[in-house]
Protein backbone atom coordinates (compact mmCIF):
# COMPACT_ATOMS: atom_id res chain seq x y z
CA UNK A 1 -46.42 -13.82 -10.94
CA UNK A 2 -44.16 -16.42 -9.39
CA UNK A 3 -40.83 -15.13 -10.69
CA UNK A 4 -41.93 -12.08 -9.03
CA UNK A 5 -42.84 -12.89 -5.59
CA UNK A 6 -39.79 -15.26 -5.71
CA UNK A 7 -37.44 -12.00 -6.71
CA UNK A 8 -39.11 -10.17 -4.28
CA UNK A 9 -38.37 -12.57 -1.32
CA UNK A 10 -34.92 -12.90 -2.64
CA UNK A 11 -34.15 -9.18 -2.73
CA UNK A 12 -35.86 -8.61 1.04
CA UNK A 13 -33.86 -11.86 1.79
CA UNK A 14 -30.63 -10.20 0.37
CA UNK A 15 -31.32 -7.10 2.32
CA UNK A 16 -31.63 -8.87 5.73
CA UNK A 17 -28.36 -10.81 5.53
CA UNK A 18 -26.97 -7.46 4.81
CA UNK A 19 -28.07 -5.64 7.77
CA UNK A 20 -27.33 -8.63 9.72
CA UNK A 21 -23.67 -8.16 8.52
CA UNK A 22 -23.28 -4.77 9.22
CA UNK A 23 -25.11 -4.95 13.05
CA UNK A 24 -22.62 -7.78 13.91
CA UNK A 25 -19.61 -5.76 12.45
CA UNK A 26 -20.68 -2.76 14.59
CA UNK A 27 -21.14 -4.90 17.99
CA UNK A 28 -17.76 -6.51 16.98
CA UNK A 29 -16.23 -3.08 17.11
CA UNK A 30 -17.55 -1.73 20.25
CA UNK A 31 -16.93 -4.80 22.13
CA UNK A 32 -13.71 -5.38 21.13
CA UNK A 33 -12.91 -1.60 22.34
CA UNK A 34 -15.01 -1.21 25.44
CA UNK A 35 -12.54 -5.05 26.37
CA UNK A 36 -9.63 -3.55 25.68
CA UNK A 37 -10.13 -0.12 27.24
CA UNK A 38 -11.17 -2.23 30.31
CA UNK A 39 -8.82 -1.76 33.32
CA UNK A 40 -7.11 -5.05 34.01
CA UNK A 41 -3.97 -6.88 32.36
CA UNK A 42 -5.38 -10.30 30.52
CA UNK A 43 -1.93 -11.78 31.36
CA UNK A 44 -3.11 -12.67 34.25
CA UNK A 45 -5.97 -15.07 32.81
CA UNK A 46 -3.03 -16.75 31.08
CA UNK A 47 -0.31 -16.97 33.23
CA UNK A 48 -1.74 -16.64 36.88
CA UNK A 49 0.23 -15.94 39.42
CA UNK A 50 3.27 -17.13 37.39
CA UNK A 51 2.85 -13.27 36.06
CA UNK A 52 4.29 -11.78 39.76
CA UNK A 53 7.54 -13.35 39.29
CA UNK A 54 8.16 -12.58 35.48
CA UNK A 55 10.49 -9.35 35.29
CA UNK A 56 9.60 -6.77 32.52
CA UNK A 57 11.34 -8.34 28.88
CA UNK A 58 9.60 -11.33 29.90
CA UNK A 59 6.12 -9.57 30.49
CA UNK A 60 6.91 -8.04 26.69
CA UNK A 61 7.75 -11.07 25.21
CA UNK A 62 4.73 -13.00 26.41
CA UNK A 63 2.58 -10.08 25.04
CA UNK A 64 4.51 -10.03 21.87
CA UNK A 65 3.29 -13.66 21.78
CA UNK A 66 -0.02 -13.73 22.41
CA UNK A 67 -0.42 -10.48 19.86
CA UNK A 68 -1.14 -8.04 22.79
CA UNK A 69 1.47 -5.89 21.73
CA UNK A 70 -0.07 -4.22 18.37
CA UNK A 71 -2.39 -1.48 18.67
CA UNK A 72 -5.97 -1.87 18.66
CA UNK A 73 -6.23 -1.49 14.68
CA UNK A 74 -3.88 -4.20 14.08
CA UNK A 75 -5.31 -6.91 16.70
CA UNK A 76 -9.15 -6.28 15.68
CA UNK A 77 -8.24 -7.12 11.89
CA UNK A 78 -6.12 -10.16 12.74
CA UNK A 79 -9.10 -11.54 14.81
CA UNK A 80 -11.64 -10.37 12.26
CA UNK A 81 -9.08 -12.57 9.93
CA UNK A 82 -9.28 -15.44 12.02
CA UNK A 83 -13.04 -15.29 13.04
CA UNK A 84 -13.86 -15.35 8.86
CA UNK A 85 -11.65 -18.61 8.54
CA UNK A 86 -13.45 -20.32 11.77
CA UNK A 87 -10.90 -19.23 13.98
CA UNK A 88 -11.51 -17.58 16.88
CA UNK A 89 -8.63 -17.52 18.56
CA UNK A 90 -7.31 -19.01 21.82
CA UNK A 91 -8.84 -18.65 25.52
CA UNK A 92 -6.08 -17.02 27.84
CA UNK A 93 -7.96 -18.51 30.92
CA UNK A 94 -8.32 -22.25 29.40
CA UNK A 95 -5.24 -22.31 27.01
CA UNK A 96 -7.39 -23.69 24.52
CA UNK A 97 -10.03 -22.64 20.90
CA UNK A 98 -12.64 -20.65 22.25
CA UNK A 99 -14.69 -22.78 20.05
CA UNK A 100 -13.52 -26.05 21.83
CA UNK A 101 -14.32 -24.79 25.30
CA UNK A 102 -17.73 -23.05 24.13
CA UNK A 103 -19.32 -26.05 22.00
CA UNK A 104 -20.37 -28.10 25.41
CA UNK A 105 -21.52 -25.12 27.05
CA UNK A 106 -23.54 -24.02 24.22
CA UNK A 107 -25.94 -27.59 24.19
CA UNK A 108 -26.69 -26.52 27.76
CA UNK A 109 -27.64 -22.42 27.58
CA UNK A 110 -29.41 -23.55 24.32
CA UNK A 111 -32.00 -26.02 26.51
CA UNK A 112 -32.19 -24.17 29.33
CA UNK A 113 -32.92 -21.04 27.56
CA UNK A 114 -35.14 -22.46 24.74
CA UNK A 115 -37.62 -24.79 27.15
CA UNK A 116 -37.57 -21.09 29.47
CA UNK A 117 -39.18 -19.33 26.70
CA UNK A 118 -41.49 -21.79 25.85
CA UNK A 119 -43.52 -22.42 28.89
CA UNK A 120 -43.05 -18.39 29.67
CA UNK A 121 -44.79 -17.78 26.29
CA UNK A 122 -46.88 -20.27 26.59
CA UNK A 123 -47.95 -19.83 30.71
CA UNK A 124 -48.01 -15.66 29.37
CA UNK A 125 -50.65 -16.33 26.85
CA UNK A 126 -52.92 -18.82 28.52
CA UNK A 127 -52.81 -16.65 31.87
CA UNK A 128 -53.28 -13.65 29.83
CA UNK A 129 -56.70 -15.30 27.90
CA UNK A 130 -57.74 -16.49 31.45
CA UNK A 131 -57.33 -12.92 33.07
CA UNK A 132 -59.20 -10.98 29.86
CA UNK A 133 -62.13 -13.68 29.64
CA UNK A 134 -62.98 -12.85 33.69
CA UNK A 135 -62.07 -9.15 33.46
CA UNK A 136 -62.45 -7.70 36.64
CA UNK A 137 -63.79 -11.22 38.27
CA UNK A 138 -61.84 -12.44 41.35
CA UNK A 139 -60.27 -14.95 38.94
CA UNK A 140 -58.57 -12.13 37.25
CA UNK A 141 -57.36 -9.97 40.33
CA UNK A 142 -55.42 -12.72 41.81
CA UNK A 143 -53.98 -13.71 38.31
CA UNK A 144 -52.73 -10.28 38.63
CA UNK A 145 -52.18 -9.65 41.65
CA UNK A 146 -50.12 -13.27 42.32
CA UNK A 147 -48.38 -12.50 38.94
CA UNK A 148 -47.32 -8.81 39.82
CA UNK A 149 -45.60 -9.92 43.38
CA UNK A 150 -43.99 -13.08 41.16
CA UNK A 151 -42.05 -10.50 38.59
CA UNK A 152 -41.13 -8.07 41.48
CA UNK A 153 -39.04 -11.13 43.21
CA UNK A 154 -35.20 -10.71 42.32
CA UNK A 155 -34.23 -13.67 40.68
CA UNK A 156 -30.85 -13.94 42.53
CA UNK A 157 -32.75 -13.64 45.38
CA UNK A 158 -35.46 -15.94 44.56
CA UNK A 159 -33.04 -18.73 43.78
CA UNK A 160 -30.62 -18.46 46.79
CA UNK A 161 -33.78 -19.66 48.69
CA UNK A 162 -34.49 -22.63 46.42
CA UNK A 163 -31.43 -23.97 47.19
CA UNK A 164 -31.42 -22.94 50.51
CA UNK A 165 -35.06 -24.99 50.73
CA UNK A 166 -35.10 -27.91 47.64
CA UNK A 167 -31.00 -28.24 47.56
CA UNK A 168 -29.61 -27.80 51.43
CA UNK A 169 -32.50 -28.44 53.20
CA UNK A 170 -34.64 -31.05 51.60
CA UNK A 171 -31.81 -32.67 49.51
CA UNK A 172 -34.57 -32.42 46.47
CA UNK A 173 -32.70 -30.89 43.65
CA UNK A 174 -29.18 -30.50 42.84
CA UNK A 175 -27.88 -26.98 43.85
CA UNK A 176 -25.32 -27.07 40.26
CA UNK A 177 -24.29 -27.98 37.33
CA UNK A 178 -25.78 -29.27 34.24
CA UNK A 179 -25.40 -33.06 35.19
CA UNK A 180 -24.29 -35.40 37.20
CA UNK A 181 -20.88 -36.80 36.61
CA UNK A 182 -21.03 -39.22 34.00
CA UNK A 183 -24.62 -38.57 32.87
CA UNK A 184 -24.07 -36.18 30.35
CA UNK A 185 -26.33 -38.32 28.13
CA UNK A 186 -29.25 -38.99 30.84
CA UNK A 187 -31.98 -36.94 29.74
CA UNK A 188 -33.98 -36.82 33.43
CA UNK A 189 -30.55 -36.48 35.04
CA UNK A 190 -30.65 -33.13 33.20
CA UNK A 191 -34.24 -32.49 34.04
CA UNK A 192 -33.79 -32.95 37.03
CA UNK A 193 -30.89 -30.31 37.06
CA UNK A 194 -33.15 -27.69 35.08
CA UNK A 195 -36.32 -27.87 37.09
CA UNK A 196 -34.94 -24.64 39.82
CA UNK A 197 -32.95 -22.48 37.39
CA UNK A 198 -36.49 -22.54 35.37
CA UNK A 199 -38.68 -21.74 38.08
CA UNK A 200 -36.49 -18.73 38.38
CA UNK A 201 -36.76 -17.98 35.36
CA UNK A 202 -40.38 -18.33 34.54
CA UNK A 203 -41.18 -16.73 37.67
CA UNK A 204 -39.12 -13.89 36.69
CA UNK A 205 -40.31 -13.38 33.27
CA UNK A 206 -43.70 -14.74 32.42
CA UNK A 207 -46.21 -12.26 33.89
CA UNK A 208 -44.61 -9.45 32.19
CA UNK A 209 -45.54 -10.77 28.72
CA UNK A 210 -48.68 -11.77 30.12
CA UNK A 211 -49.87 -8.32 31.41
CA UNK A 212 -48.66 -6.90 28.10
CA UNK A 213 -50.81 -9.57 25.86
CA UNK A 214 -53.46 -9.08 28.50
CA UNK A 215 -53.87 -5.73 27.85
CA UNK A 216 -53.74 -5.89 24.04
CA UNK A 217 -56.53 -8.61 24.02
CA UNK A 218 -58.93 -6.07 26.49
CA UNK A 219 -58.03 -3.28 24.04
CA UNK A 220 -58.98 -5.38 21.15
CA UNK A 221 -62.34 -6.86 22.41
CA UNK A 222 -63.42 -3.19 22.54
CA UNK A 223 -63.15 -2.97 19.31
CA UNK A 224 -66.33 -2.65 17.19
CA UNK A 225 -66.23 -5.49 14.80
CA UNK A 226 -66.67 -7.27 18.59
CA UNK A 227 -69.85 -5.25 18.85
CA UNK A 228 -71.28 -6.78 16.03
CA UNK A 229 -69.98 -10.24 16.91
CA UNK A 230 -71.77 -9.76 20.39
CA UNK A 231 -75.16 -8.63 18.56
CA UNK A 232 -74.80 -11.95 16.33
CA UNK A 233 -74.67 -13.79 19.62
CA UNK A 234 -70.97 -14.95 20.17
CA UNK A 235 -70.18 -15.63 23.71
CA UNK A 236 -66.90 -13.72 25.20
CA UNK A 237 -65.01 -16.63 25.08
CA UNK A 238 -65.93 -17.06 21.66
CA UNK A 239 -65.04 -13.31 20.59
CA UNK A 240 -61.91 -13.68 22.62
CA UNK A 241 -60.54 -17.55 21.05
CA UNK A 242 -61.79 -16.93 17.29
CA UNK A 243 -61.24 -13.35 16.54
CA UNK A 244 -59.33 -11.50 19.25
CA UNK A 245 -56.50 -13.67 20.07
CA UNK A 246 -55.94 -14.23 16.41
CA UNK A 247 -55.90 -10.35 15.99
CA UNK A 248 -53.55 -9.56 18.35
CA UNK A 249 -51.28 -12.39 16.79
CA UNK A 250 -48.73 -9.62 15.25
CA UNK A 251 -48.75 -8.29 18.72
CA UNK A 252 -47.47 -11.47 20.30
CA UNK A 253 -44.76 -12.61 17.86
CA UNK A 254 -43.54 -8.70 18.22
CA UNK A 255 -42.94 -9.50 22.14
CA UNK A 256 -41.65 -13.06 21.93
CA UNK A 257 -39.04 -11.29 19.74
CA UNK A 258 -38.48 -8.64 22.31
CA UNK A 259 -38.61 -11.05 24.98
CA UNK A 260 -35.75 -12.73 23.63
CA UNK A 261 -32.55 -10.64 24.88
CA UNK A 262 -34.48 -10.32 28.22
CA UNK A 263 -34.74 -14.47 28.56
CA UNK A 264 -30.86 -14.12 27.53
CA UNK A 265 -30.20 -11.99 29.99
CA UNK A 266 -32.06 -13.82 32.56
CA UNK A 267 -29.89 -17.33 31.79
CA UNK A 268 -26.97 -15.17 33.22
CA UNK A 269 -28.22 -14.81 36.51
CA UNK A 270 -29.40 -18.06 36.54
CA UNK A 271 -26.13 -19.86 35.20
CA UNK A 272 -24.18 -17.67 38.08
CA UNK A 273 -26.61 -18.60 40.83
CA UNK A 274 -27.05 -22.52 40.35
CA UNK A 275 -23.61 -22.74 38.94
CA UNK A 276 -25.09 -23.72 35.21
CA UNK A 277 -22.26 -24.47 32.78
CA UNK A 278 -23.37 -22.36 30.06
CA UNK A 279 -22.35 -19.82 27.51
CA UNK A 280 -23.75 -16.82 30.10
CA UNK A 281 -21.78 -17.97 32.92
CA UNK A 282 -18.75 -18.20 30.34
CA UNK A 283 -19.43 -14.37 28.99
CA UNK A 284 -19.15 -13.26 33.00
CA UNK A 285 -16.07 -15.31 33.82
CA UNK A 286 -14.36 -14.01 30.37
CA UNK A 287 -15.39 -10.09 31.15
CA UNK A 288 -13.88 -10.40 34.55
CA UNK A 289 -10.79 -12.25 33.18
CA UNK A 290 -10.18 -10.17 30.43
CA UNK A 291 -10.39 -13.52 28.17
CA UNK A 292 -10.61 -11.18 25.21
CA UNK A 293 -10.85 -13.85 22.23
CA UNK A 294 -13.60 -15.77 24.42
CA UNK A 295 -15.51 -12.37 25.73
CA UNK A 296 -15.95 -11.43 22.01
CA UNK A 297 -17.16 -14.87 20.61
CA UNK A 298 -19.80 -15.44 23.66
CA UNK A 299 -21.24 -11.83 22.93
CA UNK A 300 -20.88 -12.08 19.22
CA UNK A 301 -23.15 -15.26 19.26
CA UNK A 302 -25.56 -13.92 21.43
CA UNK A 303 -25.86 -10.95 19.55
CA UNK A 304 -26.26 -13.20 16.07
CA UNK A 305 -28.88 -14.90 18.00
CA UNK A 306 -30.73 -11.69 19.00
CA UNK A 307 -30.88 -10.16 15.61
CA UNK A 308 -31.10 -13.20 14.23
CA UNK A 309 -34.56 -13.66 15.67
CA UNK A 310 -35.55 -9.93 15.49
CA UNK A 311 -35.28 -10.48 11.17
CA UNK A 312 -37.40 -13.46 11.42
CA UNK A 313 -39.83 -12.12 13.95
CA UNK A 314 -40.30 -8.96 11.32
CA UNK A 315 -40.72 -11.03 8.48
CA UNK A 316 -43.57 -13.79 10.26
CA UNK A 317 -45.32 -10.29 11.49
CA UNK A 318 -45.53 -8.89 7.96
CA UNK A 319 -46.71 -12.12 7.03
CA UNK A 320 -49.52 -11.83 9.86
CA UNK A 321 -49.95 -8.22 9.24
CA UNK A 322 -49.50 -7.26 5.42
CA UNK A 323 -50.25 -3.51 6.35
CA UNK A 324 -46.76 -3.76 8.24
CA UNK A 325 -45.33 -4.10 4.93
CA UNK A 326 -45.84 -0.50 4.33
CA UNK A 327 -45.47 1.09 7.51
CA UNK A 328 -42.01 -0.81 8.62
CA UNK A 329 -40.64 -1.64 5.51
CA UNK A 330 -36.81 -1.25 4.86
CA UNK A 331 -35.43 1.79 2.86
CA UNK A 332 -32.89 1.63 0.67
């Protein structure tokens, strides 16, 4: 009975890593033709405005050099090459591996974004349990009401005036960066650095999960197994902490992994507003450069990330949820 449980997590195992391989292939290839379809010349990230006074056989020569010269069959296989040996190839803005300029910047997108998504998720479900245990109360029309105009606030909006107020004005809060110079290592220093890009971001993200799981929980305490919890003399709260929330469990880990390229998304704006020094801010600047070999590995991880956590998010839901087993399983 062991042996074949154990097969059958190997085989489901063997079929994720497969689909993972194929979805990063395919976002590979599109991203690495939408770049270089992309009006612009990425000689420019390289050489600056050394490229204005270089006459034509030297403009050929330095694309012959950096590989810019072969057609778009050619150059996606020798980077595939590379990226399979480690090597992702050099950054024509920084003159450097991608990989050397990316692996600070990751340590910072990585805490900003991960403590973001905790206290959303976590502010989401407690507000959401509040709201659904005083349906309809006062308590539970200013929840809403306060967490509606929060999400409708645009974020680049919302954090031009916090450092307009807590960085300009007061002096509070740092308006950029990650850190102060030389305190890479001082943990508060970097607190202190994080506490307005994740206001932003909470603001701009929580109540939207929170509505959602709001809405499941009311739609689950009408339910009739809550019925006969009521008649047995369970309070609300009781109904709503034992039986409910754990119901709607599948529910919740299904959003958190939804949530996740939206949290992504929102590190972007934040990094470009405060000035973060992180792997979203690095994805813009690369884009607009044309940075090809840095553009691809800055989408490519976020991407792994993404389905990454979509794969494990399926498989803790069919653990939750065994009747989602049958209904979403993977064909073959």
């Amino acid at each position: 009975m062991k042996s074949k449980k154990r097969n059958k997590i190997i085989k489901k195992t063997i079929k994720y890593v497969i689909l993972f391989v194929i979805a990063m292939f395919i976002l590979s290839v599109v991203v690495f033709i939408l770049a270089r379809l992309a009006p612009g010349d990425p000689l420019q990230a390289f050489y600056g405005e050394a490229l204005d006074s270089m006459n034509d056989e030297q403009i050929a020569a330095a694309r012959a050099r950096l590989g810019l010269d072969d057609n778009l069959f050619v150059q996606y296989f020798k980077w595939l090459g590379g990226a399979l040996h480690g090597d992702f190839g050099l950054s024509l803005k920084y003159k450097m591996k991608v990989q050397d300029v990316m692996g600070p910047l990751i340590g910072n997108t990585l805490a900003l974004g991960i403590t973001a998504y905790i206290v959303v998720f976590v502010l989401a479900i407690v507000l959401a349990t509040v709201a659904a245990l005083h349906e309809d109360d006062l308590l539970d029309k200013i929840i809403c009401k306060v967490g509606t105009a929060t999400y409708y606030i645009p974020p680049f909006w919302l954090g031009v005036v916090l450092v307009l107020i807590f960085s300009v004005n007061l002096g509070w809060f740092p308006s950029s960066g990650a850190y102060d110079v030389g305190k890479q290592n001082d943990l508060g220093n970097r607190i202190w650095h994080m506490i307005l890009p994740l206001i932003v971001m909470i603001a701009s993200h929580f109540w939207y999960y929170a509505y959602m799981i709001r809405n499941k929980l009311l739609d689950e305490f009408r339910k009739d197994y809550v019925l006969l919890a009521k008649s047995k003399g369970l309070t609300r709260r009781q109904i709503v902490w034992k039986h409910c929330l754990r119901n709607v469990g599948p529910t919740i880990v299904s959003i958190m992994a939804i949530a996740i390229p939206h949290v992504i998304s929102g590190t972007v704006v934040v990094e470009a507003v405060f000035g973060y020094p992180g792997i979203g801010n690095l994805a813009v600047e690369s884009a607009k450069l044309h940075d090809y070999n840095m553009l691809m590995t800055t989408v490519l991880l976020t991407g792994a990330f993404v389905f990454f956590a979509s794969f494990v998010a399926q498989a803790i839901n069919e653990q939750i949820d065994p009747r989602m087993k049958v209904t979403k399983e993977i064909r073959w």
